[in-house]
N, C-alpha and C. Protein backbone atom coordinates (compact mmCIF):
# COMPACT_ATOMS: atom_id res chain seq x y z
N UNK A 1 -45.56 -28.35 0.00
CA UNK A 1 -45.83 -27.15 -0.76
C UNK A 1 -44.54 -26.40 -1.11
N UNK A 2 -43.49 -26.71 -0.57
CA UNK A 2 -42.36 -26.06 -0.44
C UNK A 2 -41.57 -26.34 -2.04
N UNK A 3 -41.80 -27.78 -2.21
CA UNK A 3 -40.82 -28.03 -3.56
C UNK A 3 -41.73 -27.01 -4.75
N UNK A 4 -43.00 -26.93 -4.42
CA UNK A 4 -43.84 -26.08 -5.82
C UNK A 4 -43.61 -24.61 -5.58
N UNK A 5 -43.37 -24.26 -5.03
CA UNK A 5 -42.95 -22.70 -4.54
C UNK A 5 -41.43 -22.95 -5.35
N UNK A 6 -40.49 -23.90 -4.87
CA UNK A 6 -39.38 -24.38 -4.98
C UNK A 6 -39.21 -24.00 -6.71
N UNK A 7 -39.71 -24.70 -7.12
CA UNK A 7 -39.85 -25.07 -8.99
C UNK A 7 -40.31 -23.68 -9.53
N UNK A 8 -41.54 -22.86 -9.10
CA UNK A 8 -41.87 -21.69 -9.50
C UNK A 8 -41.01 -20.83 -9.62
N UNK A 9 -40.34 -20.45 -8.06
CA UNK A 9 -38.96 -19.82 -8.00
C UNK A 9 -37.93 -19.70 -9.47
N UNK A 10 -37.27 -21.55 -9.44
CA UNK A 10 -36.77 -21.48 -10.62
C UNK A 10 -36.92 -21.22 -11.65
N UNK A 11 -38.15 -21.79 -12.03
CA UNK A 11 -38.87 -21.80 -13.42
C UNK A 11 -39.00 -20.21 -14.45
N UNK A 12 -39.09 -19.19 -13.15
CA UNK A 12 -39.67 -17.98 -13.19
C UNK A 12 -38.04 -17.13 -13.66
N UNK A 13 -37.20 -17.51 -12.94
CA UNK A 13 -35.87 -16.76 -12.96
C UNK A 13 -35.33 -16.63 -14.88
N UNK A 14 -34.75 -15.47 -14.70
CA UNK A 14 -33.97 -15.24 -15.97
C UNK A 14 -33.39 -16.17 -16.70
N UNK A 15 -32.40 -17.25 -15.69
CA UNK A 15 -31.57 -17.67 -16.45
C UNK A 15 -32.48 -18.99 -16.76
N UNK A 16 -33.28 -19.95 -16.15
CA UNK A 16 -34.54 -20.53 -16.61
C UNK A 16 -34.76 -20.09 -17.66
N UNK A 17 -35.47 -19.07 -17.66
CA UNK A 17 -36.14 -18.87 -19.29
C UNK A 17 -35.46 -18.20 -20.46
N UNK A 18 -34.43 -17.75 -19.98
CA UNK A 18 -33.45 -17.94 -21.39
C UNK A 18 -32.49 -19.26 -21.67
N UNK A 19 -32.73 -20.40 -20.52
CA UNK A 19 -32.26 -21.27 -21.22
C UNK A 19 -33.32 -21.82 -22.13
N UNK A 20 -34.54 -21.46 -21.75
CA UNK A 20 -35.47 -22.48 -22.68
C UNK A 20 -35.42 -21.60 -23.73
N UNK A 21 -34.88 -20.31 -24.03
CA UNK A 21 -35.48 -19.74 -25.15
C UNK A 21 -34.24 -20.13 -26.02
N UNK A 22 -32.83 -20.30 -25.85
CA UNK A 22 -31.75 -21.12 -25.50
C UNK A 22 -32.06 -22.29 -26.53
N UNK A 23 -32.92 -23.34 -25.61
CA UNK A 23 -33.04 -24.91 -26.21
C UNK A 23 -33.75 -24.54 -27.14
N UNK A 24 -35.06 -23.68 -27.43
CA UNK A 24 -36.15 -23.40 -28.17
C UNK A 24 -35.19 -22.91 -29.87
N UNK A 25 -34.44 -22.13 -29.50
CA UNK A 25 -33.88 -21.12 -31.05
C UNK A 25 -32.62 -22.49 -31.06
N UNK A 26 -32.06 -23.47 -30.45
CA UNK A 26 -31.22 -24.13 -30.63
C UNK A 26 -31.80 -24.86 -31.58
N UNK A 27 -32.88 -25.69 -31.15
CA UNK A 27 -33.47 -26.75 -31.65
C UNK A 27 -34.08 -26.57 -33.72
N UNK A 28 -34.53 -24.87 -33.08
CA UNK A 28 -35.18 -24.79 -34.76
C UNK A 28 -33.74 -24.25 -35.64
N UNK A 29 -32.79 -23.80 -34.76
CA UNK A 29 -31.11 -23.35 -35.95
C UNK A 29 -30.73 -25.05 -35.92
N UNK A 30 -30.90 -25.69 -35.63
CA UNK A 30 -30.19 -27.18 -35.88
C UNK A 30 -31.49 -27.57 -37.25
N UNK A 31 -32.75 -27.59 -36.88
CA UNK A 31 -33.11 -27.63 -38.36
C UNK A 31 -33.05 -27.38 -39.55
N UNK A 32 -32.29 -25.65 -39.61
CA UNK A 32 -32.39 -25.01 -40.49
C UNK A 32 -31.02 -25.47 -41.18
N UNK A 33 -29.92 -25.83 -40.07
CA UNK A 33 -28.63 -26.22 -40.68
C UNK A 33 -29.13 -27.57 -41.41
N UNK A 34 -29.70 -28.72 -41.01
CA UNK A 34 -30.07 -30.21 -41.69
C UNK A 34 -30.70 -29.45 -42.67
N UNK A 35 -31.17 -28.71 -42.88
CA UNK A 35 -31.92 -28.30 -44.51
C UNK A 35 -30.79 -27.94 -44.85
N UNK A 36 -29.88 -26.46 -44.34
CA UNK A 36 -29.03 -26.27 -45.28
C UNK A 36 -27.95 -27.45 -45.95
N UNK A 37 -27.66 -28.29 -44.86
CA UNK A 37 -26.86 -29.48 -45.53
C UNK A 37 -27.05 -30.26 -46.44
N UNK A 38 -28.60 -30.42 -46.05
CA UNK A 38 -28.77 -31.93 -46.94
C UNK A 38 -29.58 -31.43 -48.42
N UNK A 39 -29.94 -29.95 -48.29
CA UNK A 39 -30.73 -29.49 -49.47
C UNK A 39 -30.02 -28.69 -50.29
N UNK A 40 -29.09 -28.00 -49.33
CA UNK A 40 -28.41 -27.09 -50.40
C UNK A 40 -26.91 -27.42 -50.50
N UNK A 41 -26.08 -28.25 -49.49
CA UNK A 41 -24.59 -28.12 -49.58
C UNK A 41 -24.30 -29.70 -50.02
N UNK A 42 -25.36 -30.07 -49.72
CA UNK A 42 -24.77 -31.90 -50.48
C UNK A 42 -24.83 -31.86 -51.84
N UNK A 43 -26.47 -31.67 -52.15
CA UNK A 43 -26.39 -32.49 -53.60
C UNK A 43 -25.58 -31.28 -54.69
N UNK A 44 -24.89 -29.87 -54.49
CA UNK A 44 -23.89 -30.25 -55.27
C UNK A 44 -22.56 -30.40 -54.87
N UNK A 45 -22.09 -30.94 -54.12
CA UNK A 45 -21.01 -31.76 -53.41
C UNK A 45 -21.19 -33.03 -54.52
N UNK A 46 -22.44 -33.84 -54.38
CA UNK A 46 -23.02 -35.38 -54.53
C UNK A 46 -22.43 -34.91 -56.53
N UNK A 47 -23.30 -33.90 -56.41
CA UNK A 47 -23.08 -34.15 -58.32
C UNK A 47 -21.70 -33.92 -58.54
N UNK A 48 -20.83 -32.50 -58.38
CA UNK A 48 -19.69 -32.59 -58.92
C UNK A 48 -18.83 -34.08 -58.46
N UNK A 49 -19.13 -34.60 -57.59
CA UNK A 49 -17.99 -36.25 -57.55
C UNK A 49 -18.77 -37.39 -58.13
N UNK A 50 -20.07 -36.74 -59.17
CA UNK A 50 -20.42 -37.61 -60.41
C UNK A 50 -22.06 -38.72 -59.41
N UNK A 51 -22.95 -37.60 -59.39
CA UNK A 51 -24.12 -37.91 -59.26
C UNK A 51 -24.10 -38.70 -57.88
N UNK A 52 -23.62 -38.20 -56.71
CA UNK A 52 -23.67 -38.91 -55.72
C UNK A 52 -24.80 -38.54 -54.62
N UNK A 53 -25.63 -39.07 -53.80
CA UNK A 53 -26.32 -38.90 -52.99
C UNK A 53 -25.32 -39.79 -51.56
N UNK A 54 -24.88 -38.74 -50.88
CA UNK A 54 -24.52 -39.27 -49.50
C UNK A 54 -25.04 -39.48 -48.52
N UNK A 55 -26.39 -39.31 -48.65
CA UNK A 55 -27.51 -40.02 -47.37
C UNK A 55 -27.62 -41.15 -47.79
N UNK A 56 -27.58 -41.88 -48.98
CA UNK A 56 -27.90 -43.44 -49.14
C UNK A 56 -26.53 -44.11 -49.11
N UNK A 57 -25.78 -43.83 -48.87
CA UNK A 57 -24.57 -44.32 -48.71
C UNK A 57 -24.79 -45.61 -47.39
N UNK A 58 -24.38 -46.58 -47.58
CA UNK A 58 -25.01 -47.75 -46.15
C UNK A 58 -23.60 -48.87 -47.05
N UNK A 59 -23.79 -49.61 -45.88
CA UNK A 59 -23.22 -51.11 -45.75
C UNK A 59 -24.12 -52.02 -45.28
N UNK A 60 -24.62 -53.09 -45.97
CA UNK A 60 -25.09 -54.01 -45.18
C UNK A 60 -24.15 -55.19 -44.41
N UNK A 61 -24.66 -55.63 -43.19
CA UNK A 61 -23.76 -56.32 -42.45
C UNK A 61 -23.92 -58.35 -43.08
N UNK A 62 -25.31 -58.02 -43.49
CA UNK A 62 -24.86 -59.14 -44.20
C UNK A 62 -25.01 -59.57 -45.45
N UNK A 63 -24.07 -58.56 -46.00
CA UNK A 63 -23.54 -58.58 -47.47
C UNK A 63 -24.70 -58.74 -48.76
N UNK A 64 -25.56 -58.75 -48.31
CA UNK A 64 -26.64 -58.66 -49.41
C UNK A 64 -26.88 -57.09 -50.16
N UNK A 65 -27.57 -57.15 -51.49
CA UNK A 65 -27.36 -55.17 -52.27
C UNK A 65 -28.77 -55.41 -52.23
N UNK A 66 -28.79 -53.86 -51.74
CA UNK A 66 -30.22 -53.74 -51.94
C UNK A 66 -30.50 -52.35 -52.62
N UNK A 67 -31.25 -51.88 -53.27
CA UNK A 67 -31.60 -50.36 -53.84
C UNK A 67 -31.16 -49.62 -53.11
N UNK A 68 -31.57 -49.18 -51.90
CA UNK A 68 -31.18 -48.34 -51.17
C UNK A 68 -31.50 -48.85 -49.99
N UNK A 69 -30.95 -47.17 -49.14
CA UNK A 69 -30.62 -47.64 -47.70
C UNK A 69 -32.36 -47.66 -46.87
N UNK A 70 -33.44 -47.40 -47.14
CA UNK A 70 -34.47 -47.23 -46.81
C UNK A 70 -35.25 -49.17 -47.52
N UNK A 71 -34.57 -49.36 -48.52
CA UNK A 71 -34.66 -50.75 -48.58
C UNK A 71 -34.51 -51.81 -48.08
N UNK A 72 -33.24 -51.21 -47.76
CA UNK A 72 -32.42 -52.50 -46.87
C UNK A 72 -32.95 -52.22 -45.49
N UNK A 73 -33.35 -50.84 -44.85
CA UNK A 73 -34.20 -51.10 -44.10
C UNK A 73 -35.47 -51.47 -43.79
N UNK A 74 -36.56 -51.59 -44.38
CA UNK A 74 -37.48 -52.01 -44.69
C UNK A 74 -37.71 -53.56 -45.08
N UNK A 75 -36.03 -54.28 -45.68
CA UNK A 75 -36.05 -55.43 -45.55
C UNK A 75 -35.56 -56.11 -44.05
N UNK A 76 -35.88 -55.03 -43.09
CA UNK A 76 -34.78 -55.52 -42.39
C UNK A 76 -33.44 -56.08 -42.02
N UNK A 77 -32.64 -55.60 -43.02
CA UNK A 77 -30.88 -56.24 -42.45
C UNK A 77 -30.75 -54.96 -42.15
N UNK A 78 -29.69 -55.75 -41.30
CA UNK A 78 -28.57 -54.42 -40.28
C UNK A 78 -27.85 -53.59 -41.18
N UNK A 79 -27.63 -52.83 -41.14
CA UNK A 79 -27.26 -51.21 -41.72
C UNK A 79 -26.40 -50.44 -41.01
N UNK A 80 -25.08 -50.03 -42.15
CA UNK A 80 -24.08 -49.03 -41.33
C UNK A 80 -24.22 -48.29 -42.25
N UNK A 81 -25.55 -46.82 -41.65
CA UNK A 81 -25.71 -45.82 -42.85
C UNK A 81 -24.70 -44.74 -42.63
N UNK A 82 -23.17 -45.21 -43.29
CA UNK A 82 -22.00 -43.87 -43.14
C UNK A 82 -22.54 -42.74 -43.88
N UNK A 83 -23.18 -42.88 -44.54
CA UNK A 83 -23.83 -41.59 -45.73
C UNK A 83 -24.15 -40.72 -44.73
N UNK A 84 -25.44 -40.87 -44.04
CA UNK A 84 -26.29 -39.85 -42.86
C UNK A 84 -25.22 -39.94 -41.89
N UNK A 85 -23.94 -40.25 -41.85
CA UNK A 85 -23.22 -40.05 -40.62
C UNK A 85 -22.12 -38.96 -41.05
N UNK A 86 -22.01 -38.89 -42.36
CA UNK A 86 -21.34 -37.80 -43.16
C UNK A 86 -22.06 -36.38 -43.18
N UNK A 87 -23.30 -36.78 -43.50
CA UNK A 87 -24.33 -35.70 -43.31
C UNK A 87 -24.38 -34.97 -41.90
N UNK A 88 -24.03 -36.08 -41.01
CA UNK A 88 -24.38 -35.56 -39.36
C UNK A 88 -23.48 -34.78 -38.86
N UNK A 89 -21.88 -35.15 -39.25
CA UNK A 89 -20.67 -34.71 -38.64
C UNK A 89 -20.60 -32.98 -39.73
N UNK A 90 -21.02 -33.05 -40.57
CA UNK A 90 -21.39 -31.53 -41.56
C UNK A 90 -22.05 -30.62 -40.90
N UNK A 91 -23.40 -31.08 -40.53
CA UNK A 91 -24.25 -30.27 -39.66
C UNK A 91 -23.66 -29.84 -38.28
N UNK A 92 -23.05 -30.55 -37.74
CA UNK A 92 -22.27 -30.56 -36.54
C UNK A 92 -21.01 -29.59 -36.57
N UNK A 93 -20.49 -29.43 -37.49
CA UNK A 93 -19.24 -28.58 -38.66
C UNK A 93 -19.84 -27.21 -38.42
N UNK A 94 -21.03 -27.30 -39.21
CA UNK A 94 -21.64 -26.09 -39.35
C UNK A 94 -22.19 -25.37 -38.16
N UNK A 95 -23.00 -25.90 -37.77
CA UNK A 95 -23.03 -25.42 -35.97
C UNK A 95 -21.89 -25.32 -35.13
N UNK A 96 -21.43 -25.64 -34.81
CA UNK A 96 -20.34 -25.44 -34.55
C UNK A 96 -19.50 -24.30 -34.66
N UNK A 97 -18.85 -24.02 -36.01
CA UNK A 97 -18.38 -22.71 -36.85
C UNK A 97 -19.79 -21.44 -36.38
N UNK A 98 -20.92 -21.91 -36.30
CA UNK A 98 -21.67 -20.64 -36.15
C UNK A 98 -21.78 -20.09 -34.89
N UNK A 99 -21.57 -21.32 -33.78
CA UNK A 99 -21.70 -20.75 -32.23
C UNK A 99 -20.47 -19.93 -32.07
N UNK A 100 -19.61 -20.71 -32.71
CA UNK A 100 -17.89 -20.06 -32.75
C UNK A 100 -17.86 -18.51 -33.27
N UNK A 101 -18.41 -18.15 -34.34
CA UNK A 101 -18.91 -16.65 -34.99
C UNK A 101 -19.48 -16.21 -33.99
N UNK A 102 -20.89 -16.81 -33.20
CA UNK A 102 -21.33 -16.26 -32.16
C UNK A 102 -21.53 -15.42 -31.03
N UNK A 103 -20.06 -16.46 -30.35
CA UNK A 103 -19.66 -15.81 -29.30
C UNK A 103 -18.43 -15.01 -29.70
N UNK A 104 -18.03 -15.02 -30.93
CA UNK A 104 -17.01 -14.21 -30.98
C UNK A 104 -17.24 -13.23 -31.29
N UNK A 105 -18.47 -12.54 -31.87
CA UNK A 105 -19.26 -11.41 -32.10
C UNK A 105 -19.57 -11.06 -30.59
N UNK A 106 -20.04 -11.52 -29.97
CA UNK A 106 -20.51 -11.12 -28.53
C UNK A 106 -19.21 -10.70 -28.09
N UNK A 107 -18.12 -11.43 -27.95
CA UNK A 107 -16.96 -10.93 -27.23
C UNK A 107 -16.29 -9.51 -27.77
N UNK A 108 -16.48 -9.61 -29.22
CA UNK A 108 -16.11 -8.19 -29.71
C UNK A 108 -16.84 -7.14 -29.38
N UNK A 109 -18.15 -7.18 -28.85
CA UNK A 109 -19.00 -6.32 -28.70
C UNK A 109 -18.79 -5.87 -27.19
N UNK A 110 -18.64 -7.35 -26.45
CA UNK A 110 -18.16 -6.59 -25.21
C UNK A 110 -16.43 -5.99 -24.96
N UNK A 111 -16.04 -6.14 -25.42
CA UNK A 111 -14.53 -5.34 -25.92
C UNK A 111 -14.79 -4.11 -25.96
N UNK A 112 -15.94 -3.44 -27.02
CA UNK A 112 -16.14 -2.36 -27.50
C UNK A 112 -17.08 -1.45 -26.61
N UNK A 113 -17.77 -1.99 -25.94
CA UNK A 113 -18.43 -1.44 -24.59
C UNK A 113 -17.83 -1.50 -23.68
N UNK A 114 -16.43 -1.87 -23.71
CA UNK A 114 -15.59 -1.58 -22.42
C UNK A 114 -16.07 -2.47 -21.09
N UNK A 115 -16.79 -3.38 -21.56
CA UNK A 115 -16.93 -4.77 -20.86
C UNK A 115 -16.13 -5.81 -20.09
N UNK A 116 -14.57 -5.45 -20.20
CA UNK A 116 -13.93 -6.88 -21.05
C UNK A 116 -13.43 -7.69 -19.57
N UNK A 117 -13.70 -8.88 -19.66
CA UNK A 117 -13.57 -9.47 -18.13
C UNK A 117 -13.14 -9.60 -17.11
N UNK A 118 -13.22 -9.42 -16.17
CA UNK A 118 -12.61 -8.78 -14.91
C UNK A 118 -11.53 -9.30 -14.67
N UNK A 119 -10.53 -8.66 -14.99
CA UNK A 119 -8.89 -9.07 -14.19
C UNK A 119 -8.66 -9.80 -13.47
N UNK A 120 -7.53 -10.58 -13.68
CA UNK A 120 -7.38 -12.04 -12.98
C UNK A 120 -7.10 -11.26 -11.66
N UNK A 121 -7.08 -11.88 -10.26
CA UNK A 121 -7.15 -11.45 -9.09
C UNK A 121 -5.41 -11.22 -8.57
N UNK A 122 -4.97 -10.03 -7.95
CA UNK A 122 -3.89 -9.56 -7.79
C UNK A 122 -3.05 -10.71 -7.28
N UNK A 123 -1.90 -10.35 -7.64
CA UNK A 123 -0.79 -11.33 -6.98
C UNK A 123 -0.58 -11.07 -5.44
N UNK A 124 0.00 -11.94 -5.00
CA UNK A 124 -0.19 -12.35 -3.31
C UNK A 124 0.82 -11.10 -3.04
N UNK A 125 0.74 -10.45 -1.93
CA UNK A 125 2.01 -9.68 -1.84
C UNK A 125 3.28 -10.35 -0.99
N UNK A 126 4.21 -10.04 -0.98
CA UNK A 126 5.36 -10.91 -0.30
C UNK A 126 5.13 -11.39 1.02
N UNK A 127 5.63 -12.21 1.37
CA UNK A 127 5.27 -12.86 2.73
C UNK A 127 5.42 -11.61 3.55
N UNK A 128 6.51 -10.99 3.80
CA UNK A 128 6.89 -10.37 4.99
C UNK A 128 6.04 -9.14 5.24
N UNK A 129 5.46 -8.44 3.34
CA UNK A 129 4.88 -7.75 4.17
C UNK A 129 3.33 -8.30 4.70
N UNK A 130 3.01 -10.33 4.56
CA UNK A 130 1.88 -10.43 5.17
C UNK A 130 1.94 -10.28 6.50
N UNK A 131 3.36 -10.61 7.02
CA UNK A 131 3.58 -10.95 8.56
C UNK A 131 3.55 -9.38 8.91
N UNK A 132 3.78 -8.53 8.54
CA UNK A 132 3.87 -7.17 8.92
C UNK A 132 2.77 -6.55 9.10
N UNK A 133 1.72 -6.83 8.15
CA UNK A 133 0.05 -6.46 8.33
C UNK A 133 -0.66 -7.71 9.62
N UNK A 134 0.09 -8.45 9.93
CA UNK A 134 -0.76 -9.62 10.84
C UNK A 134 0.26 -9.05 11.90
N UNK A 135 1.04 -8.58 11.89
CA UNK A 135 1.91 -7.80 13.57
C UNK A 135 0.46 -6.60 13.97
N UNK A 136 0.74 -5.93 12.83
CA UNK A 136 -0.29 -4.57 13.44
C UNK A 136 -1.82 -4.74 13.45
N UNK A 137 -1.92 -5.84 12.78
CA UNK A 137 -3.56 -5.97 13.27
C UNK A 137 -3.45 -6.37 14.88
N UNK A 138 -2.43 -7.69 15.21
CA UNK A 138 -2.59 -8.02 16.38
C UNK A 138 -2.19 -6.54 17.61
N UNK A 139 -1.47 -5.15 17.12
CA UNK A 139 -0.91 -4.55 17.90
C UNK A 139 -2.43 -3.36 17.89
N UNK A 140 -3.42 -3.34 17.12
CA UNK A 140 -4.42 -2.55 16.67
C UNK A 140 -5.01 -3.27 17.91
N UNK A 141 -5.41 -4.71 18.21
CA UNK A 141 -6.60 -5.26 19.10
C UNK A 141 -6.28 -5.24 20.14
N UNK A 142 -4.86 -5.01 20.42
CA UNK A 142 -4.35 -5.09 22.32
C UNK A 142 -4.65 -3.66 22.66
C-alpha cells in the first residue's frame, strides 16, 4: 500500500503537475510551430526559390524516380526524406528561439521584482583566521 500512497504523494505535488501542464502546453506549442512552418514559412520560402515544396524533397536508395515522396513510399523503396528533415530542424529553430524569448522574459521579470539569484556563496576566509576561530571554540568547551 505504501508505493500507492507513494505515487499519490507525487502525483499530487506542484512540481508533478506543472510538469504535466509543462508536457501538455509543450506538446500543443510544438503543433502550432509544424503549422507555422510547414503552412505559413515554407511554401513562400518553396515559391520564391521557384515553386519548391521541401517536404517532398527524398532520395531514393535505389535510384529509381518516383512522383513523390509518399509514392516512393507506398511503392515501398527506401527513402532519405531530407525535405521533412529541413522542415524538422526549422521547427526545432523555432522552438528553440521561443523557449530562449521565454526564459529570458522570465529572467527580466525576475530582475525587476528584485528576485535576482542568490549570490554565489562567500569566499573562504584566510586560513589563520580559520585556525583562530577553531583555537576559541576549543578554549569556549574547556
Amino acid at each position: 500500500m505504501s508505493i500507492v500512497k507513494e505515487f499519490r504523494e507525487f502525483a499530487v505535488k506542484g512540481n508533478a503537475v506543472d510538469l504535466a501542464v509543462g508536457l501538455i502546453l509543450g506538446a500543443a506549442f510544438g503543433k502550432i510551430v509544424s503549422s507555422l512552418v510547414d503552412d505559413v514559412i515554407m511554401p513562400p520560402i518553396g515559391y520564391i526559390l521557384g515553386k519548391v515544396d521541401f517536404s517532398d524533397f527524398f532520395l531514393t536508395l535505389t535510384g529509381e524516380d518516383y512522383a513523390s515522396l509518399q509514392a516512393a513510399k507506398d511503392a515501398g523503396a527506401p527513402v532519405i526524406g531530407y525535405g521533412m528533415f529541413i522542415n524538422t530542424v526549422i521547427n526545432f529553430l523555432i522552438v528553440a528561439f521561443a523557449v530562449f524569448m521565454l526564459v529570458k522574459w522570465i529572467n527580466s521579470l525576475r530582475r525587476m521584482a528584485g528576485a535576482e539569484e542568490a549570490p554565489a556563496s562567500a569566499p573562504e576566509p584566510p586560513r589563520q583566521e580559520v585556525l583562530l576561530e577553531e583555537i576559541r571554540d576549543l578554549l569556549k568547551t574547556k
